[in-house]
N, C-alpha and C. Protein backbone atom coordinates (compact mmCIF):
# COMPACT_ATOMS: atom_id res chain seq x y z
N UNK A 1 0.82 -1.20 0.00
CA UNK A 1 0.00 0.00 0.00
C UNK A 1 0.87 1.26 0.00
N UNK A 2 2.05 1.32 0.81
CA UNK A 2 2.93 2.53 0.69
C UNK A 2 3.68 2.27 -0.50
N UNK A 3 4.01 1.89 -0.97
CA UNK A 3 4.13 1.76 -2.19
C UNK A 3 3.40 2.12 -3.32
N UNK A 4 2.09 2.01 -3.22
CA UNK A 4 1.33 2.73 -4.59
C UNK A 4 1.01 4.28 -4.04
N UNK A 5 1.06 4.53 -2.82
CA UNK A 5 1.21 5.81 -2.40
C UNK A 5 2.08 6.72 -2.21
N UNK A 6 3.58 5.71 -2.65
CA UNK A 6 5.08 6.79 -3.22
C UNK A 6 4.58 6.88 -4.62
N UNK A 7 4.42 5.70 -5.23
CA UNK A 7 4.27 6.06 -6.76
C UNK A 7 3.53 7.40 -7.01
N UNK A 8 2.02 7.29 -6.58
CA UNK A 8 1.04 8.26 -6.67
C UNK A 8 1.58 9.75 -6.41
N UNK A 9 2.72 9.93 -5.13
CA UNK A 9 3.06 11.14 -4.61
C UNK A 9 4.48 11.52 -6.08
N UNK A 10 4.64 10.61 -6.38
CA UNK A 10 5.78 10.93 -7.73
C UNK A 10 4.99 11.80 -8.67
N UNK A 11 4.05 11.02 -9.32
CA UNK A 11 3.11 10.96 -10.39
C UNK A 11 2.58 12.82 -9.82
N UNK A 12 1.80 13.36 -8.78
CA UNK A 12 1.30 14.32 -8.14
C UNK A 12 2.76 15.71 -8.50
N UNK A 13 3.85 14.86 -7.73
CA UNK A 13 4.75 16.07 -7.89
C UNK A 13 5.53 16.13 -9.36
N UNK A 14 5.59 15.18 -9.99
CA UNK A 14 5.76 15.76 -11.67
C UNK A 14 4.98 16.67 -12.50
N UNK A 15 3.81 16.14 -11.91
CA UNK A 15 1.90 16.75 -12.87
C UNK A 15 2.23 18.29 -12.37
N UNK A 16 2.45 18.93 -11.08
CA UNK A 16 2.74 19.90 -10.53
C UNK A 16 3.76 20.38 -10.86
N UNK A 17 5.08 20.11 -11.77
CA UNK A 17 6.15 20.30 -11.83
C UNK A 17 5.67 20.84 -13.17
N UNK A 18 4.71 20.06 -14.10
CA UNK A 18 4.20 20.24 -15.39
C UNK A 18 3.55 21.84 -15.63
N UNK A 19 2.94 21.51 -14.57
CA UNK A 19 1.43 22.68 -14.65
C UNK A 19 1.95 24.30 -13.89
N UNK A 20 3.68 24.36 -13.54
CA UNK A 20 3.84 25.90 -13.00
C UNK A 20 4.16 26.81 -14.12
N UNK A 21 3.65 26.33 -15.37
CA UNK A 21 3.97 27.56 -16.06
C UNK A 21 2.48 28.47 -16.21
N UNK A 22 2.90 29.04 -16.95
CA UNK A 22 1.85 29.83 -17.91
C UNK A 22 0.27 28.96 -18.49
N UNK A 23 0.78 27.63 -18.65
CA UNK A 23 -0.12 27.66 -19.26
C UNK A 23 -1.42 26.77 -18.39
N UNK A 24 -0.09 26.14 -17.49
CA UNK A 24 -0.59 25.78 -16.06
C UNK A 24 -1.59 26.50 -15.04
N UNK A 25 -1.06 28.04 -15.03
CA UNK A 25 -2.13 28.66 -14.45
C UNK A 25 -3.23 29.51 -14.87
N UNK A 26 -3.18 29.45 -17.05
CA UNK A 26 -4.50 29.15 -17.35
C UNK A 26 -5.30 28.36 -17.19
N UNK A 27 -5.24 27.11 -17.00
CA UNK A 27 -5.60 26.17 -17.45
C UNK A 27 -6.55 26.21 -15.98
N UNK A 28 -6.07 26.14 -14.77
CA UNK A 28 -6.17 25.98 -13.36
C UNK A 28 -6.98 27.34 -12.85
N UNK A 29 -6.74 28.47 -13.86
CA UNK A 29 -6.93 29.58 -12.79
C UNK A 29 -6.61 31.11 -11.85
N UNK A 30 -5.07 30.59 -11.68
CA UNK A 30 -4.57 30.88 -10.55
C UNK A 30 -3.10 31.47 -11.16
N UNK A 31 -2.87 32.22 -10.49
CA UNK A 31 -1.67 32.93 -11.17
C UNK A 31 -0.17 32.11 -10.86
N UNK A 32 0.93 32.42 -11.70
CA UNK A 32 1.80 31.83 -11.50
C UNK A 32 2.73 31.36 -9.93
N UNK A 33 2.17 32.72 -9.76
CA UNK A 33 3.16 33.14 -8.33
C UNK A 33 2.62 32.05 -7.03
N UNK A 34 0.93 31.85 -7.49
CA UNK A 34 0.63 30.74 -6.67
C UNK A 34 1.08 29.73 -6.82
N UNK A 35 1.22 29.34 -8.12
CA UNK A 35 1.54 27.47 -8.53
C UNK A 35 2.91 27.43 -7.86
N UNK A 36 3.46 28.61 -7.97
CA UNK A 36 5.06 28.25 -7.50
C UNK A 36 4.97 27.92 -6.14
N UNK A 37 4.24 29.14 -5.46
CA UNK A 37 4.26 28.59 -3.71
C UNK A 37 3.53 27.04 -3.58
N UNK A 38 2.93 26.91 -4.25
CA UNK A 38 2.03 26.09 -3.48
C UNK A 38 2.78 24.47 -4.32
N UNK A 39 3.66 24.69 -5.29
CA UNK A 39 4.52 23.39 -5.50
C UNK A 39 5.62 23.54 -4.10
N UNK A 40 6.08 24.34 -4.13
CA UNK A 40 7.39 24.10 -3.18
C UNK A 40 6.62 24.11 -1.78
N UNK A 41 5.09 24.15 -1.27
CA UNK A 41 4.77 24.03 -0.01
C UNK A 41 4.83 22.19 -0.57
N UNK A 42 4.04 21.66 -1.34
CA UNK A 42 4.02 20.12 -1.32
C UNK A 42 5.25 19.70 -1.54
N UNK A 43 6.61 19.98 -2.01
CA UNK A 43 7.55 19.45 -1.64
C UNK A 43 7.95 19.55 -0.16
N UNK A 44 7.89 20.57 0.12
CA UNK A 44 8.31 20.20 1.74
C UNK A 44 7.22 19.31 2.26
N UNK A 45 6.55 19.63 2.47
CA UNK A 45 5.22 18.36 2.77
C UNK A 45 5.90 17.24 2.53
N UNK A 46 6.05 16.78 1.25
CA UNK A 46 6.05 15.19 0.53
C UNK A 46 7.28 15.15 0.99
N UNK A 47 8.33 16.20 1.51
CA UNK A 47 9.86 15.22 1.88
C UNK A 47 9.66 15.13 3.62
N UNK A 48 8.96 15.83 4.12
CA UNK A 48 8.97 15.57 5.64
C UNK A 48 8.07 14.51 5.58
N UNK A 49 7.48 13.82 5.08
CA UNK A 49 6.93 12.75 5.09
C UNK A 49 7.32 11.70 4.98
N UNK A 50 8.04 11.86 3.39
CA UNK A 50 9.01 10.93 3.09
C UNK A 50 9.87 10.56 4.06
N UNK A 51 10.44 11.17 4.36
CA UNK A 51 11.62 10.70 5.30
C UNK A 51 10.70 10.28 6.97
N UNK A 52 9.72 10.77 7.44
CA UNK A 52 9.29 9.93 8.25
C UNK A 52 8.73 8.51 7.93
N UNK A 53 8.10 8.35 6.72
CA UNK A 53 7.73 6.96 6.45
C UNK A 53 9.22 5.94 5.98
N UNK A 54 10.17 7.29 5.80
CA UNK A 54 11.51 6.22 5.46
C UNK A 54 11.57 5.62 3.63
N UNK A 55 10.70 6.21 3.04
CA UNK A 55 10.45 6.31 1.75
C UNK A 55 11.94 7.13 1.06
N UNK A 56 13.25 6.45 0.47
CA UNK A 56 14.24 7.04 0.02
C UNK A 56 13.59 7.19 -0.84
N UNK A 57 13.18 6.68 -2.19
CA UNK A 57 13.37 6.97 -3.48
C UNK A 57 12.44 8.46 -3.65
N UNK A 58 11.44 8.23 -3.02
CA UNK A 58 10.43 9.80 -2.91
C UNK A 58 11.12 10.19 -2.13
N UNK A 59 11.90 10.74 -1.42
CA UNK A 59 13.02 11.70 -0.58
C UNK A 59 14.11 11.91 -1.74
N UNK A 60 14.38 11.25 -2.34
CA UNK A 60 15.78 11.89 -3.61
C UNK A 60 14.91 12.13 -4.49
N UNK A 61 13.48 11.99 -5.01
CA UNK A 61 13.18 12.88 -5.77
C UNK A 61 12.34 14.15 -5.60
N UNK A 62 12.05 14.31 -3.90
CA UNK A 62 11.80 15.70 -3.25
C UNK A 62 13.22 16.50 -3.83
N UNK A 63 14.27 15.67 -3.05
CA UNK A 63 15.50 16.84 -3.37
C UNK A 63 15.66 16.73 -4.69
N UNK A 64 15.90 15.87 -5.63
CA UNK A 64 15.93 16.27 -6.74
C UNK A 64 15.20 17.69 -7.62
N UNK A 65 13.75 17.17 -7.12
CA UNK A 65 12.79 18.58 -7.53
C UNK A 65 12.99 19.90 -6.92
N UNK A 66 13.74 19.83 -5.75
CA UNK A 66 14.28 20.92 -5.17
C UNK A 66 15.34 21.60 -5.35
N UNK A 67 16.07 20.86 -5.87
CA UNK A 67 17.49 21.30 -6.34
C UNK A 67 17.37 22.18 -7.98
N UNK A 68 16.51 21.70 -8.56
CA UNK A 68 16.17 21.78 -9.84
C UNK A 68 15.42 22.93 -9.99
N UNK A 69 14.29 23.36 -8.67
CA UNK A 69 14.14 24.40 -8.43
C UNK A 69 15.10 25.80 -8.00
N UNK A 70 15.58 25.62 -6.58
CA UNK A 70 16.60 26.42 -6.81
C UNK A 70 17.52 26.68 -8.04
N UNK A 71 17.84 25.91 -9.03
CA UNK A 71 18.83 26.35 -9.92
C UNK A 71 18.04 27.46 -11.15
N UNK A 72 16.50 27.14 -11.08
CA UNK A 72 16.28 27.90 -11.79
C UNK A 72 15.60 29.50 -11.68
N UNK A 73 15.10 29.32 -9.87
CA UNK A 73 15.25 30.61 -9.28
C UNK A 73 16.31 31.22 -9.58
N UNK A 74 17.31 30.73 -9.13
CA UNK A 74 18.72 31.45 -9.51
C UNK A 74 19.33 31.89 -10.57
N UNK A 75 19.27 31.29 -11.75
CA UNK A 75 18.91 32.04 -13.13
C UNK A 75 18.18 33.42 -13.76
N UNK A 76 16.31 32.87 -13.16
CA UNK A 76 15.87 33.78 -13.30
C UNK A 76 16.32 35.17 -12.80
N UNK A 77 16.50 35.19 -11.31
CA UNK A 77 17.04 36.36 -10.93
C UNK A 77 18.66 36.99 -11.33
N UNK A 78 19.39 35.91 -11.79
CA UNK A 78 20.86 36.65 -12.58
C UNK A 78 19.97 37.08 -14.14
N UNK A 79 18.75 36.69 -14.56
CA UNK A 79 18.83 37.24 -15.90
C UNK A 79 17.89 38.81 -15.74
N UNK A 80 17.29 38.60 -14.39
CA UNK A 80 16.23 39.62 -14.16
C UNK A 80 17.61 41.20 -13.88
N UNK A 81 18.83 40.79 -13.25
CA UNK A 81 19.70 41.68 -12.75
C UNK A 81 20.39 42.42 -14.25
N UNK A 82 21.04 41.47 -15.08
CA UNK A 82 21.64 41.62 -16.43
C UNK A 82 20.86 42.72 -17.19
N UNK A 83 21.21 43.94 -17.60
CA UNK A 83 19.87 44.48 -18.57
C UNK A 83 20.64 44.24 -20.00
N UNK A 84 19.63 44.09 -20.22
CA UNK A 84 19.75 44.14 -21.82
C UNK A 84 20.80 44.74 -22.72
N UNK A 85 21.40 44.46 -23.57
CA UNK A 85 22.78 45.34 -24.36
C UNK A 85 21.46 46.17 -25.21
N UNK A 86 22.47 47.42 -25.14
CA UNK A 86 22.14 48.16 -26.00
C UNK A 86 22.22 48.16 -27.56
N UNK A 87 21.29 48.53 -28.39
CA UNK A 87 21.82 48.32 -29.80
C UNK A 87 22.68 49.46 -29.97
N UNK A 88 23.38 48.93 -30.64
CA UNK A 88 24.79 49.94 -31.25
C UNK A 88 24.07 51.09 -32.46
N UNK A 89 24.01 51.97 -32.19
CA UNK A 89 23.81 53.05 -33.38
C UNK A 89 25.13 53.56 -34.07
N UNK A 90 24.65 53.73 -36.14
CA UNK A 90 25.61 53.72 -36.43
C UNK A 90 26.03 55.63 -36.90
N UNK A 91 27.16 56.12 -36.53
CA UNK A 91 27.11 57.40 -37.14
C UNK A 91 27.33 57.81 -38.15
């Protein structure tokens, strides 16, 4: 039974991993800024769980999905800092 209920919590946090874009929170409703909080509240959820039921493989793919997150927070905000090159005008 815990077993079709790691699978299921995999299956839940990919579908969620799917649905934080754009088209995700047409589709749903809800603006982006929510899908984001409310994926990274069910990862913490699904890994404090995980690791109390002792479930590794759903615990390395909490951190996996977490890691994967941070790297792309971190992007976004080095590309949000970068402005844009200017076009060169010619005289």
């Amino acid at each position: 039974m815990l077993k079709i209920i790691t699978v299921g919590a995999i299956a839940l946090l990919l579908a969620m991993r799917l649905l934080r874009g754009k088209f995700g929170a047409t589709l749903l409703g809800v603006s982006v800024r929510v899908l984001n909080i409310a994926y990274l509240a069910l990862l913490l959820i699904t890994g404090i769980l995980a690791g109390v039921f002792e479930q590794w493989v759903l615990l390395g793919v909490v951190v996996a999905l977490l890691a994967l997150s941070g790297v792309e927070e971190i992007r976004r905000r080095s590309a949000q800092k970068t402005p844009a090159p200017r076009p060169r005008t010619q005289r």
